[in-house]
PDB file of N, CA and C in Angstrom:
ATOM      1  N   UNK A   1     -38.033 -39.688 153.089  1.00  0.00           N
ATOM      2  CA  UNK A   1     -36.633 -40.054 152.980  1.00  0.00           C
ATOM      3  C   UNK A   1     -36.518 -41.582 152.974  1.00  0.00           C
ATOM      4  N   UNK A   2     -35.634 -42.301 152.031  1.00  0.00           N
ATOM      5  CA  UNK A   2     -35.669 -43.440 152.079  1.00  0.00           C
ATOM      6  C   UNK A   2     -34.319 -43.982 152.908  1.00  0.00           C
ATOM      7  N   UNK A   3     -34.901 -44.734 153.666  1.00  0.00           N
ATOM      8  CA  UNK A   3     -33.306 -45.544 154.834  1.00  0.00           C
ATOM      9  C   UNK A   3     -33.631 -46.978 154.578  1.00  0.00           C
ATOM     10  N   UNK A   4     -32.454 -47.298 154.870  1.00  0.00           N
ATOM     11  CA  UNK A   4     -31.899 -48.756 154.728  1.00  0.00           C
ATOM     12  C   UNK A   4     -32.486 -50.221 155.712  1.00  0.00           C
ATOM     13  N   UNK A   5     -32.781 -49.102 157.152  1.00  0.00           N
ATOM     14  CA  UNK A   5     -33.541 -50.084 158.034  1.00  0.00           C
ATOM     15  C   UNK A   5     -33.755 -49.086 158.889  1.00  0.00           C
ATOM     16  N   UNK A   6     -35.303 -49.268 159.610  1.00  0.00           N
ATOM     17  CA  UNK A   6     -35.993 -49.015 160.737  1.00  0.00           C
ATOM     18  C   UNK A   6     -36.222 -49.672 161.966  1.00  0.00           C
ATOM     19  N   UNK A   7     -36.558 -48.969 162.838  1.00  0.00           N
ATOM     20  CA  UNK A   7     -36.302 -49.706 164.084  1.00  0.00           C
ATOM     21  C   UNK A   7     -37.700 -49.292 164.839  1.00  0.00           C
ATOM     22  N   UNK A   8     -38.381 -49.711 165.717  1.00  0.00           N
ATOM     23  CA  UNK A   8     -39.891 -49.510 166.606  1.00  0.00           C
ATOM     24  C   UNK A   8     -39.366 -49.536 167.452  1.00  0.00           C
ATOM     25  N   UNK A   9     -39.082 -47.970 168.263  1.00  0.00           N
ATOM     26  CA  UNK A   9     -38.988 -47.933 169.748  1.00  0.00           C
ATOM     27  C   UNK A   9     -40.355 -47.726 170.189  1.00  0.00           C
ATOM     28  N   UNK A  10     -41.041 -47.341 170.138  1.00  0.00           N
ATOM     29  CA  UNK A  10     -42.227 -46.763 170.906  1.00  0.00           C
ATOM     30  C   UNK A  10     -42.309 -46.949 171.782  1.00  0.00           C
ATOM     31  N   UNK A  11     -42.826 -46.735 173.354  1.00  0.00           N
ATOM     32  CA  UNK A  11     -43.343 -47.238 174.087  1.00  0.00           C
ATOM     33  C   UNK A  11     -41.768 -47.602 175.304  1.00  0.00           C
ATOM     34  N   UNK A  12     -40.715 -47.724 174.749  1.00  0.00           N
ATOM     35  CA  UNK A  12     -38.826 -47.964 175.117  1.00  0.00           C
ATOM     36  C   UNK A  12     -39.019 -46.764 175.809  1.00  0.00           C
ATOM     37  N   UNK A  13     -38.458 -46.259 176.923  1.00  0.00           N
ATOM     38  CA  UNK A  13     -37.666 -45.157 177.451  1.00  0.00           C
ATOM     39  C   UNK A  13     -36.388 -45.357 177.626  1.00  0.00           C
ATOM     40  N   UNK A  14     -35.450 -44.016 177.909  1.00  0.00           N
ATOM     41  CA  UNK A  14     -34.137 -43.972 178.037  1.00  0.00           C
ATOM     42  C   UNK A  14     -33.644 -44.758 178.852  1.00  0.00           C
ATOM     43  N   UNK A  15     -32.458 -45.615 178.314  1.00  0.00           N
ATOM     44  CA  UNK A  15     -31.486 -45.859 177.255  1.00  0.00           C
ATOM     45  C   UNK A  15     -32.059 -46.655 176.281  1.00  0.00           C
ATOM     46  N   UNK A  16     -33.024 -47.398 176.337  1.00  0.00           N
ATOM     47  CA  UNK A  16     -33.103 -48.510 175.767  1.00  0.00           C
ATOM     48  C   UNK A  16     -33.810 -48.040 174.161  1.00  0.00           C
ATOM     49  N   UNK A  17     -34.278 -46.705 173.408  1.00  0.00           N
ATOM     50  CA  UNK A  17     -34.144 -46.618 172.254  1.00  0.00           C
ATOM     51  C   UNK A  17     -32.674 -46.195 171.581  1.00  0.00           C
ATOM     52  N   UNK A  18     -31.950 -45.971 172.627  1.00  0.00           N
ATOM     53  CA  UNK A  18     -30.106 -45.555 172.040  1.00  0.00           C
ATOM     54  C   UNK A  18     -29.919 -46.951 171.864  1.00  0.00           C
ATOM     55  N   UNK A  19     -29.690 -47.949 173.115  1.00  0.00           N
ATOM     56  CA  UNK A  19     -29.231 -49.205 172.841  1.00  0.00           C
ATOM     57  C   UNK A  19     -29.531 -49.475 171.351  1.00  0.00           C
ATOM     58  N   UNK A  20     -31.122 -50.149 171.413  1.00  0.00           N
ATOM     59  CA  UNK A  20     -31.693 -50.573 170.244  1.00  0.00           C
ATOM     60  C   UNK A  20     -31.094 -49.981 168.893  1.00  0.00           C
ATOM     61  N   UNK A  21     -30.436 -48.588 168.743  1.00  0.00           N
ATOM     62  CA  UNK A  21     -30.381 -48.112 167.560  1.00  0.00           C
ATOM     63  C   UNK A  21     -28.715 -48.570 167.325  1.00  0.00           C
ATOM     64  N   UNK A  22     -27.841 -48.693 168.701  1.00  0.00           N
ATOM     65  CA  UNK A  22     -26.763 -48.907 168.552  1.00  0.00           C
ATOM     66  C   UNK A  22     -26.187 -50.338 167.582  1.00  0.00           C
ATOM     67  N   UNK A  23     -26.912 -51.609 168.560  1.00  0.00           N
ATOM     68  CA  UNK A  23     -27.301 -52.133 167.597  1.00  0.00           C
ATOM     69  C   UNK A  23     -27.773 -52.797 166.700  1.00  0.00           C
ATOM     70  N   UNK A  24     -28.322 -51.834 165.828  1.00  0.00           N
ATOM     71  CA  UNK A  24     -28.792 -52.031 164.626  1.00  0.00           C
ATOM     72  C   UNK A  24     -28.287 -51.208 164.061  1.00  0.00           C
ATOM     73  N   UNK A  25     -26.649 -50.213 164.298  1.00  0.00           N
ATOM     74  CA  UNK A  25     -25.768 -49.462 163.441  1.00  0.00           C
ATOM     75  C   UNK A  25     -24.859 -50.440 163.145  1.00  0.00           C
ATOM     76  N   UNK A  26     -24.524 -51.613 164.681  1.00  0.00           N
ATOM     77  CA  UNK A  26     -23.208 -52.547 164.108  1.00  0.00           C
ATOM     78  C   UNK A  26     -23.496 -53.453 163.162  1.00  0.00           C
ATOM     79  N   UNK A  27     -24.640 -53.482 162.627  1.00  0.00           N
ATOM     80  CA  UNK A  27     -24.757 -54.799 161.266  1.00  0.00           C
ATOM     81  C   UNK A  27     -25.221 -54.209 160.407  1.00  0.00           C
ATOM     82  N   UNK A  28     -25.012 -52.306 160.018  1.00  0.00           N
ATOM     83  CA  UNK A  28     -25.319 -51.544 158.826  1.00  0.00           C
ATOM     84  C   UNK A  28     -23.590 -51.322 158.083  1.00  0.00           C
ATOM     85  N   UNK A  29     -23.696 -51.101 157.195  1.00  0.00           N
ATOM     86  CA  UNK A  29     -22.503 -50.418 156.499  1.00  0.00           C
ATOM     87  C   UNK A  29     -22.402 -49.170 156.190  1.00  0.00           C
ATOM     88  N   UNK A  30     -21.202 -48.667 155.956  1.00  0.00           N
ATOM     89  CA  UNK A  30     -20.991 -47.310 156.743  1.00  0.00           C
ATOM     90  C   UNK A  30     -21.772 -46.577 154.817  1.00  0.00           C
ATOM     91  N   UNK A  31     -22.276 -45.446 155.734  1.00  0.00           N
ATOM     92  CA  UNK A  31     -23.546 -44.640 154.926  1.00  0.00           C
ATOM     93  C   UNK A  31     -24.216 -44.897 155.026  1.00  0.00           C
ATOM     94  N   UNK A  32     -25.289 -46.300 155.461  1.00  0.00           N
ATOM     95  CA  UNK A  32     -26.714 -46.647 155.060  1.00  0.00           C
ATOM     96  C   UNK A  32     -27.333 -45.634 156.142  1.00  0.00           C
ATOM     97  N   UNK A  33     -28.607 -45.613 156.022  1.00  0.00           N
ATOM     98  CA  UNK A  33     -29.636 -44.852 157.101  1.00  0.00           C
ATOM     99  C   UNK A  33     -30.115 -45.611 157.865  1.00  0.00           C
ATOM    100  N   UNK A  34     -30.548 -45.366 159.388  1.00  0.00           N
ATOM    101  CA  UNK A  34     -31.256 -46.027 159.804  1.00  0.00           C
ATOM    102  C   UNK A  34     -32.259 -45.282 160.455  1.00  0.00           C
ATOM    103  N   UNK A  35     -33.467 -45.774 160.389  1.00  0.00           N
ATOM    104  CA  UNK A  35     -34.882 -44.573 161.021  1.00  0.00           C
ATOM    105  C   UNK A  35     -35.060 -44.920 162.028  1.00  0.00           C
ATOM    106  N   UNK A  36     -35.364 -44.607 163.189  1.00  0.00           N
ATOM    107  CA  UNK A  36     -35.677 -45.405 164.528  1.00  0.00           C
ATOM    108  C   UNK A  36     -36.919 -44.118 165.005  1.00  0.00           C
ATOM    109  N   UNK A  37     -38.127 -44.698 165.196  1.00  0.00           N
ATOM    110  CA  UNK A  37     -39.476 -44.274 165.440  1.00  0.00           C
ATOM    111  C   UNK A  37     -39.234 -44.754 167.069  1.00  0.00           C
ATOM    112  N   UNK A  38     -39.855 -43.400 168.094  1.00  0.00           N
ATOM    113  CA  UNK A  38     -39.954 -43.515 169.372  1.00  0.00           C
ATOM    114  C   UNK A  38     -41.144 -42.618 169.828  1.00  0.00           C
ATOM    115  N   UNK A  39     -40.948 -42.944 171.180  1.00  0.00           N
ATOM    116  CA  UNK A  39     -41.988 -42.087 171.819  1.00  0.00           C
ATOM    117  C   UNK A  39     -41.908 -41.583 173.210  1.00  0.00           C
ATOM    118  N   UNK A  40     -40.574 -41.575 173.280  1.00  0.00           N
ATOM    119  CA  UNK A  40     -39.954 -40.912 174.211  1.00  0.00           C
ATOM    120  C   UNK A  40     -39.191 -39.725 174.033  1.00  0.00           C
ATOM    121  N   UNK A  41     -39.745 -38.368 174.640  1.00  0.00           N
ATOM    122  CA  UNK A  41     -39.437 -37.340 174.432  1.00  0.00           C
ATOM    123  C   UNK A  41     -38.203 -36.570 174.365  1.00  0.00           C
ATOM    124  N   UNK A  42     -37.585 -37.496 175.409  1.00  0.00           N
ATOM    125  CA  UNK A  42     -35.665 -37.236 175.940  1.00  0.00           C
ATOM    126  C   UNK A  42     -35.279 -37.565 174.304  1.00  0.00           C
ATOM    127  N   UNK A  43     -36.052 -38.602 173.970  1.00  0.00           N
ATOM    128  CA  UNK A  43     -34.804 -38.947 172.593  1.00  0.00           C
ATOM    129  C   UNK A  43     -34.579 -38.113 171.876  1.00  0.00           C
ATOM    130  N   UNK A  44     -35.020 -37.173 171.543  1.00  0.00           N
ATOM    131  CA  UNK A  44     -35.096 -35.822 170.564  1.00  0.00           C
ATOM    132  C   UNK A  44     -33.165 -35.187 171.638  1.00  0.00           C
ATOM    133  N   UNK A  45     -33.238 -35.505 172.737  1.00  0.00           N
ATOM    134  CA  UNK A  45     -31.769 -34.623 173.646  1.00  0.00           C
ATOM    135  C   UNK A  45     -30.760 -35.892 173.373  1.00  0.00           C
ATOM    136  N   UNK A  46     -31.640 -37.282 173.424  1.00  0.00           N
ATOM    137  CA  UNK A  46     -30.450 -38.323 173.430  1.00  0.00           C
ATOM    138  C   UNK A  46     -29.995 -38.643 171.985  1.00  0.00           C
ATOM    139  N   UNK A  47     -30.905 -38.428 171.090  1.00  0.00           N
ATOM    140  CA  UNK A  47     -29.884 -38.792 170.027  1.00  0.00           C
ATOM    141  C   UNK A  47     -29.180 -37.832 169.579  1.00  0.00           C
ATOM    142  N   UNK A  48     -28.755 -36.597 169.641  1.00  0.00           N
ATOM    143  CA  UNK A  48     -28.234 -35.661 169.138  1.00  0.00           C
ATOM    144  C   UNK A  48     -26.556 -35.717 170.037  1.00  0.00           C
ATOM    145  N   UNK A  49     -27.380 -36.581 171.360  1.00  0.00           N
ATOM    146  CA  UNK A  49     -25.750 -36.572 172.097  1.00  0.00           C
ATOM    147  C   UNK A  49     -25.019 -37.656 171.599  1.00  0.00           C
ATOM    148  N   UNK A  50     -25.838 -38.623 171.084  1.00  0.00           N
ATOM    149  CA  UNK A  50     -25.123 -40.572 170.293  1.00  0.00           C
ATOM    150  C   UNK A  50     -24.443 -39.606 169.258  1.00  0.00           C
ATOM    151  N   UNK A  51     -25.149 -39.070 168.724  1.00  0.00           N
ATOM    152  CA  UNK A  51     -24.586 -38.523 167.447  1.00  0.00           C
ATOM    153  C   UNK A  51     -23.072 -38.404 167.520  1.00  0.00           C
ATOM    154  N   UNK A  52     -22.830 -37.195 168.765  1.00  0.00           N
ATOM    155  CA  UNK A  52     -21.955 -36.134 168.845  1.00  0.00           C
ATOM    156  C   UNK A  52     -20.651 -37.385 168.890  1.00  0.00           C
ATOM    157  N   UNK A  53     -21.341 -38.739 170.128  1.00  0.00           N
ATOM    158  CA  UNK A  53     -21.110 -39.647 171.085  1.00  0.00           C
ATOM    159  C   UNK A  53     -19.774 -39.991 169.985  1.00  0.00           C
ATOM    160  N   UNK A  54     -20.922 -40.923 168.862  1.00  0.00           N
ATOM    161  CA  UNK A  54     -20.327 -41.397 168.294  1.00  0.00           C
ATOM    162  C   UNK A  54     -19.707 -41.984 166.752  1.00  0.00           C
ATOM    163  N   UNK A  55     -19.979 -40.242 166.409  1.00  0.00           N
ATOM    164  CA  UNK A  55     -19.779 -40.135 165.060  1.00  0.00           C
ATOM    165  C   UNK A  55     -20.377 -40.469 163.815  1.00  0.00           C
ATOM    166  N   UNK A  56     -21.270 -41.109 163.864  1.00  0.00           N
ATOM    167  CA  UNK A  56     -22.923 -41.252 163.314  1.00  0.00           C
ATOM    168  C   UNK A  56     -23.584 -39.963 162.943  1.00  0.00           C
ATOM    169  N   UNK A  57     -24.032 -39.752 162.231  1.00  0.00           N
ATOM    170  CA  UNK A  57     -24.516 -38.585 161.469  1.00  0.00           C
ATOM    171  C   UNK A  57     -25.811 -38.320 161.862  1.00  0.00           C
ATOM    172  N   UNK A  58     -26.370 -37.228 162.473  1.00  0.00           N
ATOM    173  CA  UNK A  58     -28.085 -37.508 162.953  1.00  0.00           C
ATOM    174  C   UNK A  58     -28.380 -36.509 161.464  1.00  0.00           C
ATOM    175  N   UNK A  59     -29.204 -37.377 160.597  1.00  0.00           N
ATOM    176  CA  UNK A  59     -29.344 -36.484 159.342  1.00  0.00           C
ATOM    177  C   UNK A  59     -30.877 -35.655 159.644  1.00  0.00           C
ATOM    178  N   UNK A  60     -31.650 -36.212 160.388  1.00  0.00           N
ATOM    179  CA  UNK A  60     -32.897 -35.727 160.374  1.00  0.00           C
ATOM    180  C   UNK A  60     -33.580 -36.044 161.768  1.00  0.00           C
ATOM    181  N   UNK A  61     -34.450 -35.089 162.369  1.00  0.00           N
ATOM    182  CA  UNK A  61     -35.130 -35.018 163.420  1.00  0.00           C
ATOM    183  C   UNK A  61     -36.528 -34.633 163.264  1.00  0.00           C
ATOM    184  N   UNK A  62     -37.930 -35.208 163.516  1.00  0.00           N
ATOM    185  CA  UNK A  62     -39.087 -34.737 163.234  1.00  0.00           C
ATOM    186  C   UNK A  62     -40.210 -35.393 163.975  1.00  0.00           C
ATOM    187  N   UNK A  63     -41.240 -34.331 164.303  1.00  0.00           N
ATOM    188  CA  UNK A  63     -42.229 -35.168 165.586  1.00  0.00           C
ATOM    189  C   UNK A  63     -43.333 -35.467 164.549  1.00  0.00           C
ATOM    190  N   UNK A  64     -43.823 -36.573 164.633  1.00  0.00           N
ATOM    191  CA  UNK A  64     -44.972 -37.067 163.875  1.00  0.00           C
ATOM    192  C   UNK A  64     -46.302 -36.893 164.984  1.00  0.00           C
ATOM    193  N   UNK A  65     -47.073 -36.172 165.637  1.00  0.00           N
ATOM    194  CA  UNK A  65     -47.877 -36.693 166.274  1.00  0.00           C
ATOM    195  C   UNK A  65     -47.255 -37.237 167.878  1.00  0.00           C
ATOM    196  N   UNK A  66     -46.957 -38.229 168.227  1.00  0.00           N
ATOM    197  CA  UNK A  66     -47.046 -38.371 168.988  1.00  0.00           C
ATOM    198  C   UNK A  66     -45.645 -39.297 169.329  1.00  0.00           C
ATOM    199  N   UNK A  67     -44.893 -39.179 168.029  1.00  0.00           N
ATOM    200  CA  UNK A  67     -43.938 -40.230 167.825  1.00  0.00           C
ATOM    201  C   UNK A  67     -42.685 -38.957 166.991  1.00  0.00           C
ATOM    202  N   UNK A  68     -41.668 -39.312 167.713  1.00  0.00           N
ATOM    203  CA  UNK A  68     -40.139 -39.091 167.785  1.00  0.00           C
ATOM    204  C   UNK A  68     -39.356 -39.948 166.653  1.00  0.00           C
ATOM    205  N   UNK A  69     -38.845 -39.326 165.546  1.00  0.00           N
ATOM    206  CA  UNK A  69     -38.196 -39.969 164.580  1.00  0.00           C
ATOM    207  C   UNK A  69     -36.835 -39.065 163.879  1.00  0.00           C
ATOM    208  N   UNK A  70     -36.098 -40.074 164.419  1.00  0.00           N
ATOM    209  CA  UNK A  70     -34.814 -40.056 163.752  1.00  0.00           C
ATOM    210  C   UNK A  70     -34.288 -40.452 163.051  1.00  0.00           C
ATOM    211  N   UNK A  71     -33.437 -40.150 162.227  1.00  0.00           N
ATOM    212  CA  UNK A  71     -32.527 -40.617 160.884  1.00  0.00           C
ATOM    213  C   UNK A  71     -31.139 -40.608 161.578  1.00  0.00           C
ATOM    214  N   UNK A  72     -30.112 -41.850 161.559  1.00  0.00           N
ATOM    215  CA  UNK A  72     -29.155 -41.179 161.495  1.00  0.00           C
ATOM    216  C   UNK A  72     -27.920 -42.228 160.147  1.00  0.00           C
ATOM    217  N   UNK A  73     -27.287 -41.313 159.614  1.00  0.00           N
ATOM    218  CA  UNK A  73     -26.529 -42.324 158.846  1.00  0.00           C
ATOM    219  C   UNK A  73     -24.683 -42.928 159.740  1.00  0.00           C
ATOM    220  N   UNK A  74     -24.790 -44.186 159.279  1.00  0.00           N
ATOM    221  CA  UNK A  74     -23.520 -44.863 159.747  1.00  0.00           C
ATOM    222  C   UNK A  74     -22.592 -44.458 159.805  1.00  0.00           C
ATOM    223  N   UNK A  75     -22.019 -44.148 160.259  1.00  0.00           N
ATOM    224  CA  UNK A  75     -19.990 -43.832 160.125  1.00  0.00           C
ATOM    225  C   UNK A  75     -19.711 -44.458 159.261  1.00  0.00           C
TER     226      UNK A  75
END
């Protein structure tokens, strides 16, 4: 899937891969994607709640190995 900008949480635990993705939603325009790669397991529960949070689209969820990756597009 191609997105607009990515983000390297790895290694971040909760909050601080939500922060990080937050932002890097306020200097996207509304539709672009943004991928944010983690490795914290909660994030798979926390981004689905940002989502709900805050109207941001979680388009995609998928475990690579050992790493947590999300899509979500902008409001």
């Amino acid at each position: 899937m191609q997105t607009d900008k990515e983000i390297d949480t790895r290694g971040l635990n909760c909050p601080l891969p939500i922060l990080k993705a937050k932002k890097a939603l306020t200097d996207m325009q509304s539709g672009q994607l943004l991928k944010v790669v983690s490795t914290d397991a909660g994030s798979v529960r926390d981004f689905q709640a940002f989502a709900k949070q805050t109207g941001n689209e979680l388009v995609e969820q998928e475990t690579v190995g050992k790493d947590f990756i999300h899509v979500l597009r902008r409001r």
